[in-house]
Protein backbone atom coordinates (compact mmCIF):
# COMPACT_ATOMS: atom_id res chain seq x y z
CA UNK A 1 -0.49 -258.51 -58.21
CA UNK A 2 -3.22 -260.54 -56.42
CA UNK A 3 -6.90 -259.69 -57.32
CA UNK A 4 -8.31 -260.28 -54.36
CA UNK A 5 -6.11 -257.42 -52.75
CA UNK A 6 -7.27 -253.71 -53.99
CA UNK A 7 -3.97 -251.97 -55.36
CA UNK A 8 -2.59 -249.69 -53.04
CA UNK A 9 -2.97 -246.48 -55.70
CA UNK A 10 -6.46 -246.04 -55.93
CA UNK A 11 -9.05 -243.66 -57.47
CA UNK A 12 -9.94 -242.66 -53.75
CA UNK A 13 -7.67 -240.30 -53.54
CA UNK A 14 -9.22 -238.47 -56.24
CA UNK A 15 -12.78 -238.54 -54.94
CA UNK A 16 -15.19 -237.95 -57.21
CA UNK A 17 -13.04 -239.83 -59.53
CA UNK A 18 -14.08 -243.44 -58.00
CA UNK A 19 -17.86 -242.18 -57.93
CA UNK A 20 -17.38 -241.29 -61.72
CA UNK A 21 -15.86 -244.25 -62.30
CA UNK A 22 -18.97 -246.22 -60.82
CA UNK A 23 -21.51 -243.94 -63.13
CA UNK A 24 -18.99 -244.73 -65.89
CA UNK A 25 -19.64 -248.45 -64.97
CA UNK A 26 -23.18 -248.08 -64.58
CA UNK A 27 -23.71 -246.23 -68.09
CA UNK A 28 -22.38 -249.15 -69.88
CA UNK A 29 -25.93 -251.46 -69.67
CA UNK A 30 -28.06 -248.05 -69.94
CA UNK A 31 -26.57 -247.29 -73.03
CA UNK A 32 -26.07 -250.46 -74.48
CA UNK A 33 -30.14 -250.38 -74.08
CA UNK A 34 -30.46 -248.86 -77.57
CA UNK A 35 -26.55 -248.62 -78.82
CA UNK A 36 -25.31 -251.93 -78.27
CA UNK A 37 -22.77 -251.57 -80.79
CA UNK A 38 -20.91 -248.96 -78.84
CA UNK A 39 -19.54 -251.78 -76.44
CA UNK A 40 -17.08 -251.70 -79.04
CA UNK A 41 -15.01 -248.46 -77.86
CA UNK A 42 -17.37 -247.87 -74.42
CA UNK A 43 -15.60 -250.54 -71.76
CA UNK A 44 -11.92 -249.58 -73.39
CA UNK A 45 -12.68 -246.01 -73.21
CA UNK A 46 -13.60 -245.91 -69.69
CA UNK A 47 -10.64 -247.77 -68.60
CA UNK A 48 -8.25 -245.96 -70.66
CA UNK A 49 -9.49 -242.23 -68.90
CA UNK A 50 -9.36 -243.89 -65.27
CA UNK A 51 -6.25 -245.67 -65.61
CA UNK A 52 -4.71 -242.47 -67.19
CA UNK A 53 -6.33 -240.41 -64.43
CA UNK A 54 -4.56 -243.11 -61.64
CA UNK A 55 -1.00 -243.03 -63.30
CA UNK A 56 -1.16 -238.89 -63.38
CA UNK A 57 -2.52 -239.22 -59.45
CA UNK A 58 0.47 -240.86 -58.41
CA UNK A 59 3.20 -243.89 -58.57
CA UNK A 60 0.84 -247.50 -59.37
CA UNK A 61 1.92 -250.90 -60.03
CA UNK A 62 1.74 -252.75 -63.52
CA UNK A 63 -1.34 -251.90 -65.56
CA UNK A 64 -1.43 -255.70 -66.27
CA UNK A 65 -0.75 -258.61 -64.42
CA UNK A 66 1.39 -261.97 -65.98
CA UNK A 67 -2.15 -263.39 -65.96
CA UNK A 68 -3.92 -260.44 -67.37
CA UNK A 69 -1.70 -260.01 -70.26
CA UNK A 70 -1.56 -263.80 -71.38
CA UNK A 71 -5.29 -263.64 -71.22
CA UNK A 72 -5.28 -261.02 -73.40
CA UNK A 73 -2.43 -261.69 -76.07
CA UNK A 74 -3.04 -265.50 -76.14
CA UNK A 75 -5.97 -264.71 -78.86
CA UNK A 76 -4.50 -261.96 -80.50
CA UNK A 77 -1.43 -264.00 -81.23
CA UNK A 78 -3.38 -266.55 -81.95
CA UNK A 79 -5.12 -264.12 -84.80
CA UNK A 80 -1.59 -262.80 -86.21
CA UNK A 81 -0.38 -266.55 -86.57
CA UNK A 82 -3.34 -267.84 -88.34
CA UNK A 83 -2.44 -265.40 -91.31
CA UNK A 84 0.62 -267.92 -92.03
CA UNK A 85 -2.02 -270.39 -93.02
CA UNK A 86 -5.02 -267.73 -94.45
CA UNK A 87 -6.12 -267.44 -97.68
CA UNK A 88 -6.43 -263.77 -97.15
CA UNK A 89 -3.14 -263.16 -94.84
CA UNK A 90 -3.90 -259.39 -94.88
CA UNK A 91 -7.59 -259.83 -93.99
CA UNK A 92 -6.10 -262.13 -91.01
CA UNK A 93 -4.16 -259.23 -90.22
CA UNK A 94 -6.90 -256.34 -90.54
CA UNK A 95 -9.07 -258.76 -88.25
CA UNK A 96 -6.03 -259.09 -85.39
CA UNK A 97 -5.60 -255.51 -85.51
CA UNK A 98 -9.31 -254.27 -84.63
CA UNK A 99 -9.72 -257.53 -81.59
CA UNK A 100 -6.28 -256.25 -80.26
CA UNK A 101 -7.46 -252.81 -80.24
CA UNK A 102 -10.92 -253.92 -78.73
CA UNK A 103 -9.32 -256.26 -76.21
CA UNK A 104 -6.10 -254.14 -74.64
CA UNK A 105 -8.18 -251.20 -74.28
CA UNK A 106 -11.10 -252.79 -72.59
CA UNK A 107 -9.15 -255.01 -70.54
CA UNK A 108 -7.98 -251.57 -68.84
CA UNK A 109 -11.07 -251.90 -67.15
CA UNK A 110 -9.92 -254.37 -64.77
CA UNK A 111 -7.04 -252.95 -63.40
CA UNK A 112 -8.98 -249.57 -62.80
CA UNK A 113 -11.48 -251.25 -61.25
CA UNK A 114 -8.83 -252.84 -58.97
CA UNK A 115 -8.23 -249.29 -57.15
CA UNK A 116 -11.61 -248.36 -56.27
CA UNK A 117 -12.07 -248.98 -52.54
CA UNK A 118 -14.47 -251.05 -50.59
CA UNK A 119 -15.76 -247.80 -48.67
CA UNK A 120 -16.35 -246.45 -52.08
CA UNK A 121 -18.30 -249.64 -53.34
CA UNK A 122 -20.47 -249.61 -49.75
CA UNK A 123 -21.77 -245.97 -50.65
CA UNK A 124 -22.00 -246.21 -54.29
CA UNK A 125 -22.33 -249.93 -55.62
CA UNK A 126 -26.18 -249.98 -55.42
CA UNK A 127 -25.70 -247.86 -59.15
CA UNK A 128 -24.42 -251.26 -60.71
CA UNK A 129 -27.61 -252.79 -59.96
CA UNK A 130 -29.81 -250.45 -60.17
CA UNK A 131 -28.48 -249.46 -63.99
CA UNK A 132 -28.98 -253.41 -64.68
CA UNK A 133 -32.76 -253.13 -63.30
CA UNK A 134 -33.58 -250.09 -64.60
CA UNK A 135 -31.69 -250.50 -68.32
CA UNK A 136 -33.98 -254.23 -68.62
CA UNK A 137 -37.25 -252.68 -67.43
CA UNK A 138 -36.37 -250.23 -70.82
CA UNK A 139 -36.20 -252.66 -73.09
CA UNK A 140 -38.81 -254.89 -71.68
CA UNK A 141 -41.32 -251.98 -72.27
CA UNK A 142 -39.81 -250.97 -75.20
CA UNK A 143 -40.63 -254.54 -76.17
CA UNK A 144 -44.00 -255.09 -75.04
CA UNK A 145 -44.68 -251.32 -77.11
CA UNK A 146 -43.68 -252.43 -80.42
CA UNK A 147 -39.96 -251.09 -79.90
CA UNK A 148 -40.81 -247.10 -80.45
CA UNK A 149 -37.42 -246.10 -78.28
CA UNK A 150 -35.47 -248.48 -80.95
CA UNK A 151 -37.12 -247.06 -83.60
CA UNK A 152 -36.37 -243.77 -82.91
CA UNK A 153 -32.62 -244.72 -82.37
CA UNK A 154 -32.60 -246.30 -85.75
CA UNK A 155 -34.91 -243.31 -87.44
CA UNK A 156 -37.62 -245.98 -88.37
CA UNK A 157 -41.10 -245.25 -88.44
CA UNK A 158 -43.75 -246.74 -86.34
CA UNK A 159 -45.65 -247.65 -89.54
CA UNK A 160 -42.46 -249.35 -90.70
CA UNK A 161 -41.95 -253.20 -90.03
CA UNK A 162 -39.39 -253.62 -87.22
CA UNK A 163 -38.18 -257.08 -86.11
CA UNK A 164 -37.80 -257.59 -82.58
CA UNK A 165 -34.24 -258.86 -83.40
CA UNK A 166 -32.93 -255.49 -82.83
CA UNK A 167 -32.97 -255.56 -78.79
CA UNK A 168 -31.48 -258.99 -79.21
CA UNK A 169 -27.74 -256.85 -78.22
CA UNK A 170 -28.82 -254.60 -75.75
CA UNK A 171 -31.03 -257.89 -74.31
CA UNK A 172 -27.48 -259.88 -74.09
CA UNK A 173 -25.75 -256.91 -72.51
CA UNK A 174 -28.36 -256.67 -69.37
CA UNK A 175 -28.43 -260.79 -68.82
CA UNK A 176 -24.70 -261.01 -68.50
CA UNK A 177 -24.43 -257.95 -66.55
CA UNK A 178 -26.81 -258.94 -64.44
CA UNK A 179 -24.96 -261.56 -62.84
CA UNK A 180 -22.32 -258.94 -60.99
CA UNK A 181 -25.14 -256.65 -60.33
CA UNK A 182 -27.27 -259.59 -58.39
CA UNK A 183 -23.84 -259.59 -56.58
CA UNK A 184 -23.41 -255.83 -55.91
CA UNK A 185 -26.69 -255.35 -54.89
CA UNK A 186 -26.22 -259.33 -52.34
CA UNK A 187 -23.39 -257.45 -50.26
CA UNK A 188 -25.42 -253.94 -49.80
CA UNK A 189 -25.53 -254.33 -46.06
CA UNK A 190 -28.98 -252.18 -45.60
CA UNK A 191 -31.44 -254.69 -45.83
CA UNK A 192 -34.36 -252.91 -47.44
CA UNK A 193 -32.11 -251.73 -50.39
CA UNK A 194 -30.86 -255.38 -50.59
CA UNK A 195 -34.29 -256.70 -51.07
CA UNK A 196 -35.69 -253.65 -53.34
CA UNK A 197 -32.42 -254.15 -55.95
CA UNK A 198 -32.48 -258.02 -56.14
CA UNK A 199 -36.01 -258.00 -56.23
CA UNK A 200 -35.83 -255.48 -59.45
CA UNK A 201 -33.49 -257.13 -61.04
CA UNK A 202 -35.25 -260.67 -61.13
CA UNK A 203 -38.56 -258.31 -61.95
CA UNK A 204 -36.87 -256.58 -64.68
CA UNK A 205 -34.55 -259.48 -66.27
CA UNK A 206 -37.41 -261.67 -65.86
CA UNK A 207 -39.97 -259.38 -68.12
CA UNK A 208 -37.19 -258.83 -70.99
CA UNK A 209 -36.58 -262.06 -71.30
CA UNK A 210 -40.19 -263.20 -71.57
CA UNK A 211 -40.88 -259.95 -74.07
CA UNK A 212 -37.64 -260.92 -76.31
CA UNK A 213 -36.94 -263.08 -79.19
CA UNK A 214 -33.14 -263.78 -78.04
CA UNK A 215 -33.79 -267.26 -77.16
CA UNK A 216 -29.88 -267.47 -76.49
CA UNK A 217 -30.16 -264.66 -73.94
CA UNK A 218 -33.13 -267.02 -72.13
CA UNK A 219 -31.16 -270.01 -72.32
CA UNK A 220 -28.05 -267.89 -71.05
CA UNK A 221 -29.89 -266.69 -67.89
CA UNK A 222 -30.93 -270.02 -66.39
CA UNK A 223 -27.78 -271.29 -67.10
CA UNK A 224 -26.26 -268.90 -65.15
CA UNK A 225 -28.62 -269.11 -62.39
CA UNK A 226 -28.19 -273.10 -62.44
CA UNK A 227 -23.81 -271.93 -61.97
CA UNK A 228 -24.82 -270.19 -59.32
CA UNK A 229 -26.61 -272.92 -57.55
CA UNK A 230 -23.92 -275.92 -58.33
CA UNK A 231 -21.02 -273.55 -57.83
CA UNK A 232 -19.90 -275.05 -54.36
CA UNK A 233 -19.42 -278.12 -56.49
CA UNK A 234 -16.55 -276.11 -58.26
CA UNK A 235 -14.32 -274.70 -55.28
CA UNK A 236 -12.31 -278.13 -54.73
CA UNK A 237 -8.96 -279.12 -56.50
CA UNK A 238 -11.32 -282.07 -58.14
CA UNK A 239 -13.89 -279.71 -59.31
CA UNK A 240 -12.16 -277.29 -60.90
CA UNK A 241 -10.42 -280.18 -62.98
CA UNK A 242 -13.93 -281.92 -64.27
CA UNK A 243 -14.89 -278.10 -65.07
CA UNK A 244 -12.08 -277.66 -67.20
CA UNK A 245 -12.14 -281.27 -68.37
CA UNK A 246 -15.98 -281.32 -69.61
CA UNK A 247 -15.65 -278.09 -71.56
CA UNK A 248 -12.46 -278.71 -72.63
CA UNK A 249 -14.14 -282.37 -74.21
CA UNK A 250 -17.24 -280.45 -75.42
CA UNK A 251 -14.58 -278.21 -77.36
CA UNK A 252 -12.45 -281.53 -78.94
CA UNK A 253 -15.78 -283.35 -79.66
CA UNK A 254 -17.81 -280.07 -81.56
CA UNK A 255 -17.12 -280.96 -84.82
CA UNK A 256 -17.90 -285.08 -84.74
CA UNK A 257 -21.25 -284.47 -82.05
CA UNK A 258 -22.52 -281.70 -85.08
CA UNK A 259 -21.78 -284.33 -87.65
CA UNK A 260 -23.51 -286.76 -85.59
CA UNK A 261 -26.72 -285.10 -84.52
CA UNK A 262 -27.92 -282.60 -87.20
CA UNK A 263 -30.04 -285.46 -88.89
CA UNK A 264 -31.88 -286.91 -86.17
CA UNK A 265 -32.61 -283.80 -84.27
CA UNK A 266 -32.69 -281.42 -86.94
CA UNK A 267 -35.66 -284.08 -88.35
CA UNK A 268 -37.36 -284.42 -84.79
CA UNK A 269 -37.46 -281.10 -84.16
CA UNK A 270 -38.81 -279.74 -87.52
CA UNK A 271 -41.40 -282.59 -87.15
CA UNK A 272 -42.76 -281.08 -83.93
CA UNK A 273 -44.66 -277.70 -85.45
CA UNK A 274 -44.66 -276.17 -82.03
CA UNK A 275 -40.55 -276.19 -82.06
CA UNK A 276 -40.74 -275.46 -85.96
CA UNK A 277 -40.55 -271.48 -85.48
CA UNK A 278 -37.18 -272.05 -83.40
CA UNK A 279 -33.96 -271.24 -85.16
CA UNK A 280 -32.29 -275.02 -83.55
CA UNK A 281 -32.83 -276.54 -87.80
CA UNK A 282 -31.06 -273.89 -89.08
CA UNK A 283 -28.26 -273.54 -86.43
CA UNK A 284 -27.85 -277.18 -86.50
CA UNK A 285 -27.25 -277.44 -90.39
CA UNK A 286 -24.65 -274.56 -90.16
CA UNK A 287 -23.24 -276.57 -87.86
CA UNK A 288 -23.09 -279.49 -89.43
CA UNK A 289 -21.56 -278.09 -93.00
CA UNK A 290 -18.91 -276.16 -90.60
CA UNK A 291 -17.55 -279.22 -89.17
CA UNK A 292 -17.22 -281.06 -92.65
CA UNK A 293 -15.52 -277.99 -93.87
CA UNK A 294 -12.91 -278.27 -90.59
CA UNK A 295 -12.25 -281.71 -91.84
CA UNK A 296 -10.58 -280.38 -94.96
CA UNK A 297 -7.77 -278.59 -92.62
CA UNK A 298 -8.08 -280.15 -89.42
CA UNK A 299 -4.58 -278.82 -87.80
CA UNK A 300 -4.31 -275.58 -88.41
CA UNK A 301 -7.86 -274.39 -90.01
CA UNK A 302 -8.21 -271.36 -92.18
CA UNK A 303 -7.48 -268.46 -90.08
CA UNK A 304 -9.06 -265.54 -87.99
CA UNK A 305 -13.00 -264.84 -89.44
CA UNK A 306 -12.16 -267.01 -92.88
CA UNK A 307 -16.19 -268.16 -93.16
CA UNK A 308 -17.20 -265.09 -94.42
CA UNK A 309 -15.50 -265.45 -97.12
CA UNK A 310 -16.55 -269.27 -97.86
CA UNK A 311 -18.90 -271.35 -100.03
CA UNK A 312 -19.93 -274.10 -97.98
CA UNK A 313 -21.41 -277.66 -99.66
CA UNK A 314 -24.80 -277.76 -97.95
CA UNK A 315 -28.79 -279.16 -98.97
CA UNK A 316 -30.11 -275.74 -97.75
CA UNK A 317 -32.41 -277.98 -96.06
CA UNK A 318 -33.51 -275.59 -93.08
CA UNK A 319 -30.68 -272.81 -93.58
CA UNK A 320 -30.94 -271.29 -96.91
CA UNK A 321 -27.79 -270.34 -98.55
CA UNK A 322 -24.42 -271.66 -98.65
CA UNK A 323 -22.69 -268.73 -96.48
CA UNK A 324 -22.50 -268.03 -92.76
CA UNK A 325 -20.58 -265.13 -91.26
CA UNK A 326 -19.46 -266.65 -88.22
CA UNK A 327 -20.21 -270.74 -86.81
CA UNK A 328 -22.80 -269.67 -84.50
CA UNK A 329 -20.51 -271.60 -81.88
CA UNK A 330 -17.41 -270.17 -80.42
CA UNK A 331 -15.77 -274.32 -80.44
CA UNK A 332 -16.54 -274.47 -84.49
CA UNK A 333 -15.03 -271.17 -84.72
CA UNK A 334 -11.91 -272.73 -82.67
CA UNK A 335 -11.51 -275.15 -85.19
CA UNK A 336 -12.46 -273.99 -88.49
CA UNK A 337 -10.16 -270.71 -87.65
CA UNK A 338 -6.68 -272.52 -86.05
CA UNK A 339 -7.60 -276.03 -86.19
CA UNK A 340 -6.21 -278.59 -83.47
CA UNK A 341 -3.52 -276.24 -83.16
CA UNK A 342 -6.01 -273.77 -81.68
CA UNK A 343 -8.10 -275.82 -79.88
CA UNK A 344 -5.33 -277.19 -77.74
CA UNK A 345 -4.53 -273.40 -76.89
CA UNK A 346 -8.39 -272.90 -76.28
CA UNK A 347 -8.19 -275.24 -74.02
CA UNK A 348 -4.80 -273.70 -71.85
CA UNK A 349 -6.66 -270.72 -72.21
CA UNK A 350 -9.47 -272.32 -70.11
CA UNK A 351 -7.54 -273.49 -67.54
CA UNK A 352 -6.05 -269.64 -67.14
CA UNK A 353 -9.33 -268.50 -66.93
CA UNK A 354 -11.15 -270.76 -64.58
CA UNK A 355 -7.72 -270.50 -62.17
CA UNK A 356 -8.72 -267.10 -62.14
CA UNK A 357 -12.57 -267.13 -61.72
CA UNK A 358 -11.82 -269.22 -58.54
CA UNK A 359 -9.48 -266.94 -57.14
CA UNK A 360 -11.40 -264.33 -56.40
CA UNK A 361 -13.05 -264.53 -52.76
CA UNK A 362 -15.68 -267.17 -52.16
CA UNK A 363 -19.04 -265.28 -52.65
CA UNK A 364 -17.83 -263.06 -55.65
CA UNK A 365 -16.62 -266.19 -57.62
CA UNK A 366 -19.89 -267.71 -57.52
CA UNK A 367 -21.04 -264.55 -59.00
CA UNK A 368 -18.24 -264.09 -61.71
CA UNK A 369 -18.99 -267.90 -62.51
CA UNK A 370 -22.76 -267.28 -63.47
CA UNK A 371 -21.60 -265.16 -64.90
CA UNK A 372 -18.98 -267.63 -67.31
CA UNK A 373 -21.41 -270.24 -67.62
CA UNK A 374 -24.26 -267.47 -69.01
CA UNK A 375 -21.33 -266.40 -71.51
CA UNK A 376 -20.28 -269.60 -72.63
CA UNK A 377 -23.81 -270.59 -73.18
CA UNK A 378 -24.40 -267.52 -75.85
CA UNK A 379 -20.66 -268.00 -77.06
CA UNK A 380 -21.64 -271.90 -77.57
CA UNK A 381 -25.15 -270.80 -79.63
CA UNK A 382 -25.04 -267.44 -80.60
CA UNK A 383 -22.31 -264.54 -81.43
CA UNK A 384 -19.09 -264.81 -83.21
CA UNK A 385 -16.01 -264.62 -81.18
CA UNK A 386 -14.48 -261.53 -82.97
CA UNK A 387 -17.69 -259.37 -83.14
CA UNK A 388 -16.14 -256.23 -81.32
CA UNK A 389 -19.80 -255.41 -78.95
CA UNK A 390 -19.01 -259.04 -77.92
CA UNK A 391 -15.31 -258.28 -77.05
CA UNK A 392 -16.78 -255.64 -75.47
CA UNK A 393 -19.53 -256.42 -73.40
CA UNK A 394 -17.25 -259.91 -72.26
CA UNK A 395 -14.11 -257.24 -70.76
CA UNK A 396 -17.26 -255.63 -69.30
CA UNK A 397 -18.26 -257.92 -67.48
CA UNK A 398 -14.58 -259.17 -66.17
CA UNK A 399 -14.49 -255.56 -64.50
CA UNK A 400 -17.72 -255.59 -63.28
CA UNK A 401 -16.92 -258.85 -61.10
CA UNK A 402 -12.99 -257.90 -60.40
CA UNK A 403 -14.93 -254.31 -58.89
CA UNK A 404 -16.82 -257.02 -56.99
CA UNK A 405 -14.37 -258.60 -55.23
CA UNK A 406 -13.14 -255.58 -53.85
CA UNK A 407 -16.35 -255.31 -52.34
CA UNK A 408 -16.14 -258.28 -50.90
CA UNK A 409 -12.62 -258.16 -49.68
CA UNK A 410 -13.50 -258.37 -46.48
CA UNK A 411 -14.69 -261.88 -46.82
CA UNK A 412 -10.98 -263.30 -48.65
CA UNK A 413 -8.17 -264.76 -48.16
CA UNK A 414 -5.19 -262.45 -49.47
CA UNK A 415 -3.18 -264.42 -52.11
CA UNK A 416 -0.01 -263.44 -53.70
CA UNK A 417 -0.74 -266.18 -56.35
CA UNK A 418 -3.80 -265.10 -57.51
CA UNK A 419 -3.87 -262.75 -60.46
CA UNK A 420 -5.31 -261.45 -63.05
């Protein structure tokens, strides 16, 4: 089941189903605006009613391809085997048991967005972006206001303190979303509309981001725009290797570099009063007190989500108190959860999933990998691995840029070797 090739049973057939599936699509950012939380259930229920409404339509081919479903078990096994080694096996198992639920409903997404139709996209993909645009202009004013729509949500008054943190989510959900739109709204063939929707969605990301307080949703954003611009770099046989390579080393070294660094930077950076107010002081001595802690059980870790339940030895120097919920960084997590054991099946992982970024056609791959590198940058700084939005808003955007390259079929190669 190739991804570049749309499957021959599509929504089409159905029409308005594809349509609905679009608005479906385009709700996700909108309402993540002010419910971020709801990526949770949103991207699995979507896929779930549109693959259902495909199967009752007529005969279709696997839901999941080989590659789809080892993508999606690998950390869910992963999760029920660490409870061998957990101090809490039934918490292990609790934990698997809402990520598998999270990830093999949302992952539905991808094979429904396989059957929408390129004539469908050419009519109707200018919602994608415009949802992005218009859902960042939201919480850019909403920022710049003093938050009154997020207020309302949360049934706080305006006289009420209110940090800023709050659109942190729905800030996350725009900037990696945005990365697919840019590319929906790059293959709209009518000119004007082209300019109008990748002008608003530079306009629009570029106002949230200077109104918000996520400064892993900033970094995230020029990260992906700097993929984007190295991505030829990528598409060879050598590329793809050093890709895979270099993250693959950042993930083996995480623990010995945040060991290695949190004194002298931590230090230099507190020293500077201007980079005082950043969080990098804090994150770094989390850091730091997670990777002594791996060292205890190097091999196979302590199991799926075991720091919140975990007393750390730490001076409280910038971070004050001796508990974290998650690492802050998706390699810690890697190790402190399954060890070397996991790491080495992070790393297989990786190779899957950049195999499968670069087998979609040329010009939606460079999309879908801005889209990676903006990921991996908030995964590497941010949100824990298991939070379920997360889960979420990452299957999101996997269908978002798998819709893409049916948009941009025209431009591919057909490959019976590419799947996912």
């Amino acid at each position: 089941m190739s991804i570049v090739r749309p499957d021959t049973a599509r929504l089409e057939s159905g029409y308005p189903a594809p349509v609905l599936f679009l608005v479906a699509l385009a709700f996700l950012p909108v309402f993540a605006t002010l419910a971020p939380r709801a990526m949770v259930f949103l991207p699995g229920l979507i896929g779930l009613v549109f693959c259902a409404a495909a199967c009752l339509r007529g005969p279709s081919h696997r839901i999941f391809s080989r590659t789809l479903w080892a993508l999606i078990l690998a950390p869910v096994l992963l999760g029920g085997l660490s409870a061998l080694w957990s101090a809490d096996p039934a918490q292990a198992l609790e934990r698997t048991a809402k990520v598998t639920a999270t990830l093999l409903t949302g992952a539905l997404l991808i094979p429904a967005a396989r059957r929408i139709s390129r004539e469908t996209l050419s009519e109707w993909g200018w919602l994608l972006p415009g949802a992005v645009a218009c859902s960042s202009l939201v919480i850019a004013l909403d920022l710049i206001a003093g938050l009154p729509l997020h207020r309302l949500a949360a049934g706080v008054e305006a006289n009420v303190p209110f940090d800023p943190f709050h659109a942190n989510r729905g800030v996350v959900v725009a900037t990696l979303l945005f990365f697919p739109a840019l590319g929906f709204a790059w293959f709209i063939t009518r000119q004007r509309m082209k300019i109008f929707l990748c002008g608003g969605l530079f306009v629009s990301a570029g106002l949230m981001l200077f109104a918000c307080e996520s400064q892993s949703a900033q970094m995230a954003f020029f990260c992906g725009l700097a993929a984007l611009a190295i991505f030829p770099l990528f598409q060879t046989r050598v590329g793809k290797t050093a890709l895979w390579a270099l993250i693959s080393t950042g993930i083996f070294a995480a623990p010995w570099v945040a060991m290695a660094v949190f004194a002298p930077l931590a230090g230099a950076i507190d020293a500077h009063e201007s980079l005082r107010e950043m969080s990098a002081p804090q994150r770094l001595e989390i850091w730091d007190f997670i990777a002594r802690k791996i060292m205890e059980r190097p091999f196979f870790g302590f199991g799926i989500d075991a720091t919140r339940d975990m007393a750390f030895d730490t001076a409280e120097l910038y971070h004050k108190g001796n508990t974290i919920l998650h690492p802050h960084d998706v390699a810690l997590q890697i190790w402190i959860e399954f060890g070397a054991f996991g790491v080495v099946c992070a790393v297989v992982f990786l190779a899957g999933l950049i195999r499968s970024i670069m087998a979609l056609p040329p010009r939606t791959a460079r999309f879908a990998f801005g889209g990676f590198a903006a990921s991996l940058s908030i995964a590497a700084t941010g949100y824990g691995m298991w939070q379920g939005w997360w889960l979420g808003t990452i299957l999101a955007l996997a269908g978002w840029s798998v819709l893409l390259a049916s948009q941009d079929f025209s431009q591919s190669k057909p490959s019976d070797s590419s799947e996912t």
